[in-house]
N, C-alpha and C. Protein backbone atom coordinates (compact mmCIF):
# COMPACT_ATOMS: atom_id res chain seq x y z
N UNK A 1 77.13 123.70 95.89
CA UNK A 1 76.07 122.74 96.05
C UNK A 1 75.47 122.96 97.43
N UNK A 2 74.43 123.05 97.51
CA UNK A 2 74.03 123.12 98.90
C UNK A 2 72.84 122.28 99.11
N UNK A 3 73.12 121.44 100.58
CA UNK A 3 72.19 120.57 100.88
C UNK A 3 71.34 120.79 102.18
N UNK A 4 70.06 120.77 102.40
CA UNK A 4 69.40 121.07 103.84
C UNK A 4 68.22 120.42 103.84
N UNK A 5 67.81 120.45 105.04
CA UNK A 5 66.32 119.70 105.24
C UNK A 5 65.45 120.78 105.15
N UNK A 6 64.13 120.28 104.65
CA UNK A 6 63.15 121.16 103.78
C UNK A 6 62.60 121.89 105.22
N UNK A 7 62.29 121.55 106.18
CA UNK A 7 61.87 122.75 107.17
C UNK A 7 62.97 123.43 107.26
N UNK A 8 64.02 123.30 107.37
CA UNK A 8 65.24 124.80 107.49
C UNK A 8 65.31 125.43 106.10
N UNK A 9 65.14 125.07 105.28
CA UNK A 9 65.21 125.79 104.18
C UNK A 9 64.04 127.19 104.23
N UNK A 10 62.77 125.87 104.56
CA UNK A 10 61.44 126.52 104.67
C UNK A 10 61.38 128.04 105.49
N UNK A 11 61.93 127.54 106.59
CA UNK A 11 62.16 128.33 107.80
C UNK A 11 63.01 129.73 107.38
N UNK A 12 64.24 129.74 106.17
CA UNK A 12 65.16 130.21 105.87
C UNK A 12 64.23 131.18 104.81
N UNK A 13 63.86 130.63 104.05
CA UNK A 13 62.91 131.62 103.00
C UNK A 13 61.64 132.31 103.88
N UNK A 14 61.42 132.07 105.17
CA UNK A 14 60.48 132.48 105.64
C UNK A 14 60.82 133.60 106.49
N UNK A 15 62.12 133.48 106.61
CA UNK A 15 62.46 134.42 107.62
C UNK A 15 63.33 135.92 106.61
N UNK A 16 63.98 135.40 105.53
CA UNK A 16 64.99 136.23 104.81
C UNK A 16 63.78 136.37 103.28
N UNK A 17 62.51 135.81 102.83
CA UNK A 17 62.28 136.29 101.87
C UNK A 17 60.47 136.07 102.31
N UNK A 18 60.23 136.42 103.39
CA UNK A 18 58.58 136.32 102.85
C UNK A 18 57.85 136.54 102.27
N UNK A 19 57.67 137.75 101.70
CA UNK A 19 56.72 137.69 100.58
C UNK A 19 57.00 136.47 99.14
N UNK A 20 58.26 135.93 99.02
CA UNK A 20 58.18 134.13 98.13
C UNK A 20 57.42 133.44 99.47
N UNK A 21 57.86 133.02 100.58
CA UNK A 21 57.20 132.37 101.58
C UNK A 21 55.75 132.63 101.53
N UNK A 22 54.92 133.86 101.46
CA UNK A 22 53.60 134.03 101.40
C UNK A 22 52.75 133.50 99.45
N UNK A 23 53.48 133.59 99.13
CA UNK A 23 53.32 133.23 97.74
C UNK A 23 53.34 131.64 97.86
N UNK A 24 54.62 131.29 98.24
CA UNK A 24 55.03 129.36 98.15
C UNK A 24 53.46 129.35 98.79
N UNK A 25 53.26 129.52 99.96
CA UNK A 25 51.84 129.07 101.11
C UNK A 25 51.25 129.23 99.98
N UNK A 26 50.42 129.76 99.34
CA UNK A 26 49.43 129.81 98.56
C UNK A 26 49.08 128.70 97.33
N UNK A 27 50.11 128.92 96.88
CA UNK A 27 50.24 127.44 95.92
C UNK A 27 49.80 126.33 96.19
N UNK A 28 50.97 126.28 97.41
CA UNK A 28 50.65 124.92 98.34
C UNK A 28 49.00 124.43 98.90
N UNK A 29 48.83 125.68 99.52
CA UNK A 29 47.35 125.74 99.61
C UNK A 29 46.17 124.86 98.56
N UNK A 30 46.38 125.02 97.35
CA UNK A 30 46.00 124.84 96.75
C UNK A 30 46.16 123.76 95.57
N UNK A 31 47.44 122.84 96.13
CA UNK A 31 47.47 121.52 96.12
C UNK A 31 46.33 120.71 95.89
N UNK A 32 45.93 120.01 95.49
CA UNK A 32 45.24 119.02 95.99
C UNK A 32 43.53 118.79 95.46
N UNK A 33 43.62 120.31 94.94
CA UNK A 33 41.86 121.27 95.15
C UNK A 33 41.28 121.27 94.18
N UNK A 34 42.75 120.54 93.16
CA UNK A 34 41.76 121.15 91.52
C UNK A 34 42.33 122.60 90.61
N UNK A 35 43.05 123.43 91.62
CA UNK A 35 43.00 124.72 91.42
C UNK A 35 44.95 125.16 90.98
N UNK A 36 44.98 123.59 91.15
CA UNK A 36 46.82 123.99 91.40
C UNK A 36 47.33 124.52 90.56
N UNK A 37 46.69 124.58 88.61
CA UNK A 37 47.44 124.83 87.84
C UNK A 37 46.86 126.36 87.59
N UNK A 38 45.48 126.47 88.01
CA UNK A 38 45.35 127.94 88.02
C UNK A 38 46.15 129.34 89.12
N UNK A 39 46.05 128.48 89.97
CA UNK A 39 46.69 129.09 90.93
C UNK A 39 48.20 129.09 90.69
N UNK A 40 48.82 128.15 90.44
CA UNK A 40 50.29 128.55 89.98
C UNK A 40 50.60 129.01 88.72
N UNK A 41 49.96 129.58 87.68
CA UNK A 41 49.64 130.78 86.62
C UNK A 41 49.16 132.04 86.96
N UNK A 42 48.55 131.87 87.97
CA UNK A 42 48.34 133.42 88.82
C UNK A 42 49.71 133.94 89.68
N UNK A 43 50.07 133.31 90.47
CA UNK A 43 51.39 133.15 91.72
C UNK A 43 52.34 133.11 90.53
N UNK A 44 52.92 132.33 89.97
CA UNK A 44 54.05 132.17 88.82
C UNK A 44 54.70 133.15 88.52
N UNK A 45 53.93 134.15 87.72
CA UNK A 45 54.65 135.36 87.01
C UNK A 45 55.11 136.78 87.82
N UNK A 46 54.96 136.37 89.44
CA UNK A 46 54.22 137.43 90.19
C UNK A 46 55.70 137.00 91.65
N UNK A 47 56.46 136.11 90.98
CA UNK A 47 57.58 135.89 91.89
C UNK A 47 58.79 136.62 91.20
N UNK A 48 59.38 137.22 92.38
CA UNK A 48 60.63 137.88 92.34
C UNK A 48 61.71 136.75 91.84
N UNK A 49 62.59 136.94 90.50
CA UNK A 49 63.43 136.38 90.55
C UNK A 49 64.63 136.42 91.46
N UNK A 50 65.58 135.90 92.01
CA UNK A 50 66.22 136.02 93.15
C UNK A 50 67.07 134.55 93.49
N UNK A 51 68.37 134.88 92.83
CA UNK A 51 69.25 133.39 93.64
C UNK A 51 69.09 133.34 94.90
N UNK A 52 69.01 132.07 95.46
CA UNK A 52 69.17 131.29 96.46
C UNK A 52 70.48 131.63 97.10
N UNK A 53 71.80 132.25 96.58
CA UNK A 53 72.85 132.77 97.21
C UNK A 53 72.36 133.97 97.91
N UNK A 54 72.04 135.36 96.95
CA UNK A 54 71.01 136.08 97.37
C UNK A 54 70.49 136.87 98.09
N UNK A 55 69.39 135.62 98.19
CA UNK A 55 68.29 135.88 98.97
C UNK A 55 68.53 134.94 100.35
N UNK A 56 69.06 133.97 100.40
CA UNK A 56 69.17 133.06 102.20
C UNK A 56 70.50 133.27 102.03
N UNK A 57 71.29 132.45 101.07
CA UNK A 57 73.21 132.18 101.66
C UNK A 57 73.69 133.37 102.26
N UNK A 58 73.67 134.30 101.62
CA UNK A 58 74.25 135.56 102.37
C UNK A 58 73.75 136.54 103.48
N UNK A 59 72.20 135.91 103.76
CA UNK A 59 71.80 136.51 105.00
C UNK A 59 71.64 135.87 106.06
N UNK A 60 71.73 134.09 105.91
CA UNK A 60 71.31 133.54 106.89
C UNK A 60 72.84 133.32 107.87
N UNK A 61 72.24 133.18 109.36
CA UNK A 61 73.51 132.80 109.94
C UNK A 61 73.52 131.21 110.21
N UNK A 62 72.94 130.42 109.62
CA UNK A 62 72.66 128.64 109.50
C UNK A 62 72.86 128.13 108.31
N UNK A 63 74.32 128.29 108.67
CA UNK A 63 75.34 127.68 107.36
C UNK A 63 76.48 127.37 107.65
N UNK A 64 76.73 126.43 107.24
CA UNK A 64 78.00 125.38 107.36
C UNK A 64 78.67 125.42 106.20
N UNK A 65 80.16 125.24 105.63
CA UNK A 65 80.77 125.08 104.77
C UNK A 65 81.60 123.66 104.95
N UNK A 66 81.20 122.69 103.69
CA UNK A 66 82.36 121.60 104.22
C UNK A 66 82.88 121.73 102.74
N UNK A 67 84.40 121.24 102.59
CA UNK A 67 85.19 121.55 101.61
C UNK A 67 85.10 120.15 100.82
N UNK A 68 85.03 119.80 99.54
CA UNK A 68 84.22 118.53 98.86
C UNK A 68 84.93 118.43 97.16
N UNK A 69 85.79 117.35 97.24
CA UNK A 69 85.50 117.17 95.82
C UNK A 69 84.55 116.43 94.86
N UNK A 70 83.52 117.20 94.34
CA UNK A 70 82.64 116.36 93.59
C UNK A 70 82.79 116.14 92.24
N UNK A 71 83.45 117.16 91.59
CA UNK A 71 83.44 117.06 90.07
C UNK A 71 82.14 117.88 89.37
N UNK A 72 82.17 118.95 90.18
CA UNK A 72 81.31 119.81 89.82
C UNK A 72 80.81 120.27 88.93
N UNK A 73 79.99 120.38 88.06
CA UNK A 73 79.62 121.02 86.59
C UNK A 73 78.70 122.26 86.46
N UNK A 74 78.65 123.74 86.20
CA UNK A 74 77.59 124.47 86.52
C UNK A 74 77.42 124.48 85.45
N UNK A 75 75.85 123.79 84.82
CA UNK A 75 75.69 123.26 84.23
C UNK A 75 74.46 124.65 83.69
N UNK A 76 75.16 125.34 83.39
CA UNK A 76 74.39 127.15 83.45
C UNK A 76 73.98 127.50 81.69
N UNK A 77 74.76 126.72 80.76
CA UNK A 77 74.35 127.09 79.29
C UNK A 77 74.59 125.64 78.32
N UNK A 78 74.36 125.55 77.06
CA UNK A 78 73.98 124.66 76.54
C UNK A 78 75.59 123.65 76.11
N UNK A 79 76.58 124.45 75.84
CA UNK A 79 77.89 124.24 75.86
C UNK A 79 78.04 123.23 77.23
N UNK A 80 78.01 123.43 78.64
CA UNK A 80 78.20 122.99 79.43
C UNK A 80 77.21 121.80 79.76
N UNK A 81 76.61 121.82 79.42
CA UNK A 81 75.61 120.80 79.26
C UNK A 81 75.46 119.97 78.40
N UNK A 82 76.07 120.11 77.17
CA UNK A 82 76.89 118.98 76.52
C UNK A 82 77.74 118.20 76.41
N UNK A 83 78.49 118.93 77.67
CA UNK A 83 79.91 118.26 78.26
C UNK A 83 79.71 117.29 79.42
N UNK A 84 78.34 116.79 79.73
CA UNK A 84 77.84 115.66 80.20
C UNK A 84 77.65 114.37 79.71
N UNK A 85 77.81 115.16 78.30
CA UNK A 85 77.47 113.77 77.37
C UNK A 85 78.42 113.40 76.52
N UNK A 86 78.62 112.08 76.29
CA UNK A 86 79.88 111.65 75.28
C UNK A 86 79.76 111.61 74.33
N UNK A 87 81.14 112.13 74.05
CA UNK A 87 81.28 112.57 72.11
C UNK A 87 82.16 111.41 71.50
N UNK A 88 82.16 111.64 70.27
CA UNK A 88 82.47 110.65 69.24
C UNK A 88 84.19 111.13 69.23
N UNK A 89 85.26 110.65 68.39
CA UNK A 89 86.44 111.29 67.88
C UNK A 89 86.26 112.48 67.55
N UNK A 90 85.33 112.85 67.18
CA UNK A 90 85.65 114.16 66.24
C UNK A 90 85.00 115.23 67.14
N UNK A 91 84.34 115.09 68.41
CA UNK A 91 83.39 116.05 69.32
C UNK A 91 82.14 116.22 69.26
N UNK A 92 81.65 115.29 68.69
CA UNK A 92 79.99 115.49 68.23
C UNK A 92 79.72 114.77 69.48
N UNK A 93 78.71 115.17 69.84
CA UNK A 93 78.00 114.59 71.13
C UNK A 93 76.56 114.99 70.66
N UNK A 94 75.53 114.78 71.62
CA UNK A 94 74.28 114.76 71.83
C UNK A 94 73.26 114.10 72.58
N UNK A 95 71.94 114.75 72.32
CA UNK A 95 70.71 113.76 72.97
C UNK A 95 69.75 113.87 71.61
N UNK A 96 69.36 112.83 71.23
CA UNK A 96 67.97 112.61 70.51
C UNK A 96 68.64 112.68 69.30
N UNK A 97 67.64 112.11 68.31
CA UNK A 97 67.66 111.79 66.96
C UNK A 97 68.92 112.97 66.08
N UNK A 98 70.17 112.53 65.86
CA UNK A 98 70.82 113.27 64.82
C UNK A 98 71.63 112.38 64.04
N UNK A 99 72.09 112.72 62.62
CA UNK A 99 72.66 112.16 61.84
C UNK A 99 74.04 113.64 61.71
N UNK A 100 75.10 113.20 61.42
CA UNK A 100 76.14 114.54 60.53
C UNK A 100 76.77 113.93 60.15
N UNK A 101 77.82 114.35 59.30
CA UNK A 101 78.62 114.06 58.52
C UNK A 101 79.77 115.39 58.46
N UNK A 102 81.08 115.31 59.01
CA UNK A 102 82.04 116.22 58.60
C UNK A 102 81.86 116.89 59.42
N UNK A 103 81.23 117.38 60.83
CA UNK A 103 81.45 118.01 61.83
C UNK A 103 82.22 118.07 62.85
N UNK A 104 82.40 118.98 63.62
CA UNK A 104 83.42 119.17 64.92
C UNK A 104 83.18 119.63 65.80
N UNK A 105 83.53 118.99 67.03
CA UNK A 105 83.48 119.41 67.99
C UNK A 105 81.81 120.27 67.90
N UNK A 106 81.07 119.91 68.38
CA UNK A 106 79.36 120.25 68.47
C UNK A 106 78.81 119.63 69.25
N UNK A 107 77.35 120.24 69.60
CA UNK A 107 76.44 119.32 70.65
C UNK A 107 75.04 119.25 69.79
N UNK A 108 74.86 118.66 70.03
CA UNK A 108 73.54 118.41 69.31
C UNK A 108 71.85 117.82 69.93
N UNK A 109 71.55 118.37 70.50
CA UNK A 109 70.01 118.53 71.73
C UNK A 109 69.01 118.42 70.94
N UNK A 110 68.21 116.80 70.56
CA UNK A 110 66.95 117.42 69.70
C UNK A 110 66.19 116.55 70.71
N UNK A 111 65.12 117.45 71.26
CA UNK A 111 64.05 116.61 71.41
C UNK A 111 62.26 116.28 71.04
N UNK A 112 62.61 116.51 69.73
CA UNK A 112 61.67 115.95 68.90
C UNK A 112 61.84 114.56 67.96
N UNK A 113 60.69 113.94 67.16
CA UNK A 113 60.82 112.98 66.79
C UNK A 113 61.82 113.15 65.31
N UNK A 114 61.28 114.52 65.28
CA UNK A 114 62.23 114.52 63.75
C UNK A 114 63.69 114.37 63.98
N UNK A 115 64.59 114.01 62.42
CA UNK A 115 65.82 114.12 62.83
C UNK A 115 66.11 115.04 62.54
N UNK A 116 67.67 115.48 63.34
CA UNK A 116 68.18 116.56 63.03
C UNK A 116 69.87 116.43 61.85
N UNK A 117 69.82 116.76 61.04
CA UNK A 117 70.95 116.86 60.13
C UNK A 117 72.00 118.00 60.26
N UNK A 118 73.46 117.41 60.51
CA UNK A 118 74.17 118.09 60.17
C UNK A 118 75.59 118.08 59.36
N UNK A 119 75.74 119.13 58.89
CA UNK A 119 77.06 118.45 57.86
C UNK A 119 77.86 119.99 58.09
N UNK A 120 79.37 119.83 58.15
CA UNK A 120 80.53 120.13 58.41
C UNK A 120 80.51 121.46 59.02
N UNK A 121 79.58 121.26 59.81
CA UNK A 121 79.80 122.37 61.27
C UNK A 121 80.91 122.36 62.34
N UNK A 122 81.43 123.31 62.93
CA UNK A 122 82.36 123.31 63.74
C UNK A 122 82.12 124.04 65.02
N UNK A 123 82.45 123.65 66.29
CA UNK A 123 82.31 124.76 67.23
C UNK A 123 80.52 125.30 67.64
N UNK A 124 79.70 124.30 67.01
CA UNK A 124 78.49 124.91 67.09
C UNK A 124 77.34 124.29 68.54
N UNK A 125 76.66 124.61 68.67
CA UNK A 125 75.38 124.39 69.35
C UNK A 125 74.46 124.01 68.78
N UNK A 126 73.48 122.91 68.51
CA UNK A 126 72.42 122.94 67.96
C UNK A 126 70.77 122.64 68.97
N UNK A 127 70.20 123.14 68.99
CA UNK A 127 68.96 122.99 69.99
C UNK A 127 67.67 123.34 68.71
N UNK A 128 66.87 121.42 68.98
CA UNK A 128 65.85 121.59 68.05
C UNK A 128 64.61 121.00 69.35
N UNK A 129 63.43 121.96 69.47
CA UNK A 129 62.48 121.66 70.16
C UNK A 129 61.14 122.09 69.79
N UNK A 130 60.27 121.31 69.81
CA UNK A 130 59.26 121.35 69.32
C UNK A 130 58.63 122.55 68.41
N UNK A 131 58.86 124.16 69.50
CA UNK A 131 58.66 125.18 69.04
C UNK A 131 59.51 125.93 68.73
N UNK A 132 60.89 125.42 68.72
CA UNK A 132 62.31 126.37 68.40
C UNK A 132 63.22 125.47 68.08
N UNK A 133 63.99 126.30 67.69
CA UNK A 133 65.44 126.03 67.25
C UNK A 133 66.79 126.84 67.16
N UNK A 134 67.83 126.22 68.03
CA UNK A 134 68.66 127.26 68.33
C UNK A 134 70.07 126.43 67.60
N UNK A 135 70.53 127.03 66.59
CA UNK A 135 71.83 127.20 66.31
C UNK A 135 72.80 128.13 66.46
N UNK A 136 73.73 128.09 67.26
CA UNK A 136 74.80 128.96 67.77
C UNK A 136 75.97 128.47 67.80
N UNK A 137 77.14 129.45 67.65
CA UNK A 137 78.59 129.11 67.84
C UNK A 137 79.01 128.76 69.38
N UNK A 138 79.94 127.85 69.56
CA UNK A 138 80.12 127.85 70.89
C UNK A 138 80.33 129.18 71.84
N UNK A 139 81.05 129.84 70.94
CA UNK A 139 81.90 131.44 71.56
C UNK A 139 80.69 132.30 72.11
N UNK A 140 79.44 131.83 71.78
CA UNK A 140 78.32 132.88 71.74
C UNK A 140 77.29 132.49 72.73
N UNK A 141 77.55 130.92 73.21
CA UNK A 141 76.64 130.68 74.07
C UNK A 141 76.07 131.09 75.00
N UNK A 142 76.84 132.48 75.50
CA UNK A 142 76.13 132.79 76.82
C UNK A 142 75.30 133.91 76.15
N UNK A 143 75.12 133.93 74.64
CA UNK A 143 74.17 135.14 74.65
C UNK A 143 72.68 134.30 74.68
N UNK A 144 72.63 133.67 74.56
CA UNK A 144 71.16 132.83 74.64
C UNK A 144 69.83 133.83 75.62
N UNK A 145 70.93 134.02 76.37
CA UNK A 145 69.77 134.56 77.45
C UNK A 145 69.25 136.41 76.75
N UNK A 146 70.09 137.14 76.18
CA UNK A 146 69.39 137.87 75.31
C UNK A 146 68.60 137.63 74.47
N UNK A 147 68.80 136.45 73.73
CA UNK A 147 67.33 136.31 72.71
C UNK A 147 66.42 135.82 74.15
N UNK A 148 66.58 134.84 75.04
CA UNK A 148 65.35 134.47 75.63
C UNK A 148 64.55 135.97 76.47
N UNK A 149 64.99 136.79 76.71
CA UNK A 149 64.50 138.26 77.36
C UNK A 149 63.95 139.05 76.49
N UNK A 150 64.31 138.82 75.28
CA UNK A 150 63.78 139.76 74.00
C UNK A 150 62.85 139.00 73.38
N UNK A 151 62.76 137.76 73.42
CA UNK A 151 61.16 137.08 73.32
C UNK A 151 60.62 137.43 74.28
N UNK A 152 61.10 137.46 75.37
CA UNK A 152 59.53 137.75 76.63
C UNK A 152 59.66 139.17 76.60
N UNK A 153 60.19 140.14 76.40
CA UNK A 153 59.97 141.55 76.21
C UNK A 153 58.36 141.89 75.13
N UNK A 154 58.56 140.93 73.80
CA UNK A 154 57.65 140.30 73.12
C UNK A 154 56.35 140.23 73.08
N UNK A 155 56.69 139.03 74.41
CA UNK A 155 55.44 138.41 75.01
C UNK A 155 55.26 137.54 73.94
């Protein structure tokens, strides 16, 4: 977890990643103008992906470590992110409209108006959103991010 005040951060990406720093300015720039959503569709696709470990934690020398129990969750795939939310006896959990019957241990994410139905699934993932829908086994969750790269390979 890392916490800082927004000029050292600022200062930190400015010094260890400028060209994001010359990019962030620009955006910013353009706050206010009318232009923000064009301008951050131009700038957007045109940023280096790059953790924050990276790109500052490991180069900066303005860092402190304090040792913390929080109850941490890296809350990195859809499995883990269901484990925020409380389940029934049997492991069904969720957010938004679902009905099942005879399931186990599952998460269930809809955020649309429709409902979502399920009956005697086990171990699964379900993600229903407006323009998709993702059903997966728990064991498989971290492949998500291959289908999401092979849609934008796509376009």
């Amino acid at each position: 977890m890392f916490i800082w005040k927004v000029e050292t951060i600022l200062a930190e990406i400015h010094t260890h990643l400028p060209e994001l720093a010359a990019k962030m300015n620009i955006i910013v720039d353009a706050m206010g103008t009318g232009k923000e959503r064009a301008t951050l569709d131009e700038i957007w696709p045109t940023l280096t992906a790059i953790s924050i470990d990276y790109g500052i934690m490991e180069k900066s020398k303005n860092i402190a470590v304090i040792p913390v129990d929080l109850g941490w969750n890296d809350v990195g795939n859809w499995d883990q992110y269901g484990s925020l939310f409380p389940s029934d006896e049997q492991g069904v959990g969720g957010v938004g409209s679902h009905i099942g019957l005879g399931s186990q241990n599952i998460f269930v994410y809809n955020n649309t108006p429709r409902k979502v139905y399920t009956i005697g699934l086990e171990d699964m993932i379900v993600v229903e959103m407006e323009d998709k829908t993702l059903i997966c086994h728990k064991d498989y969750v971290q492949r998500v991010k291959e289908l999401a790269e092979g849609e934008q390979k796509k376009g």
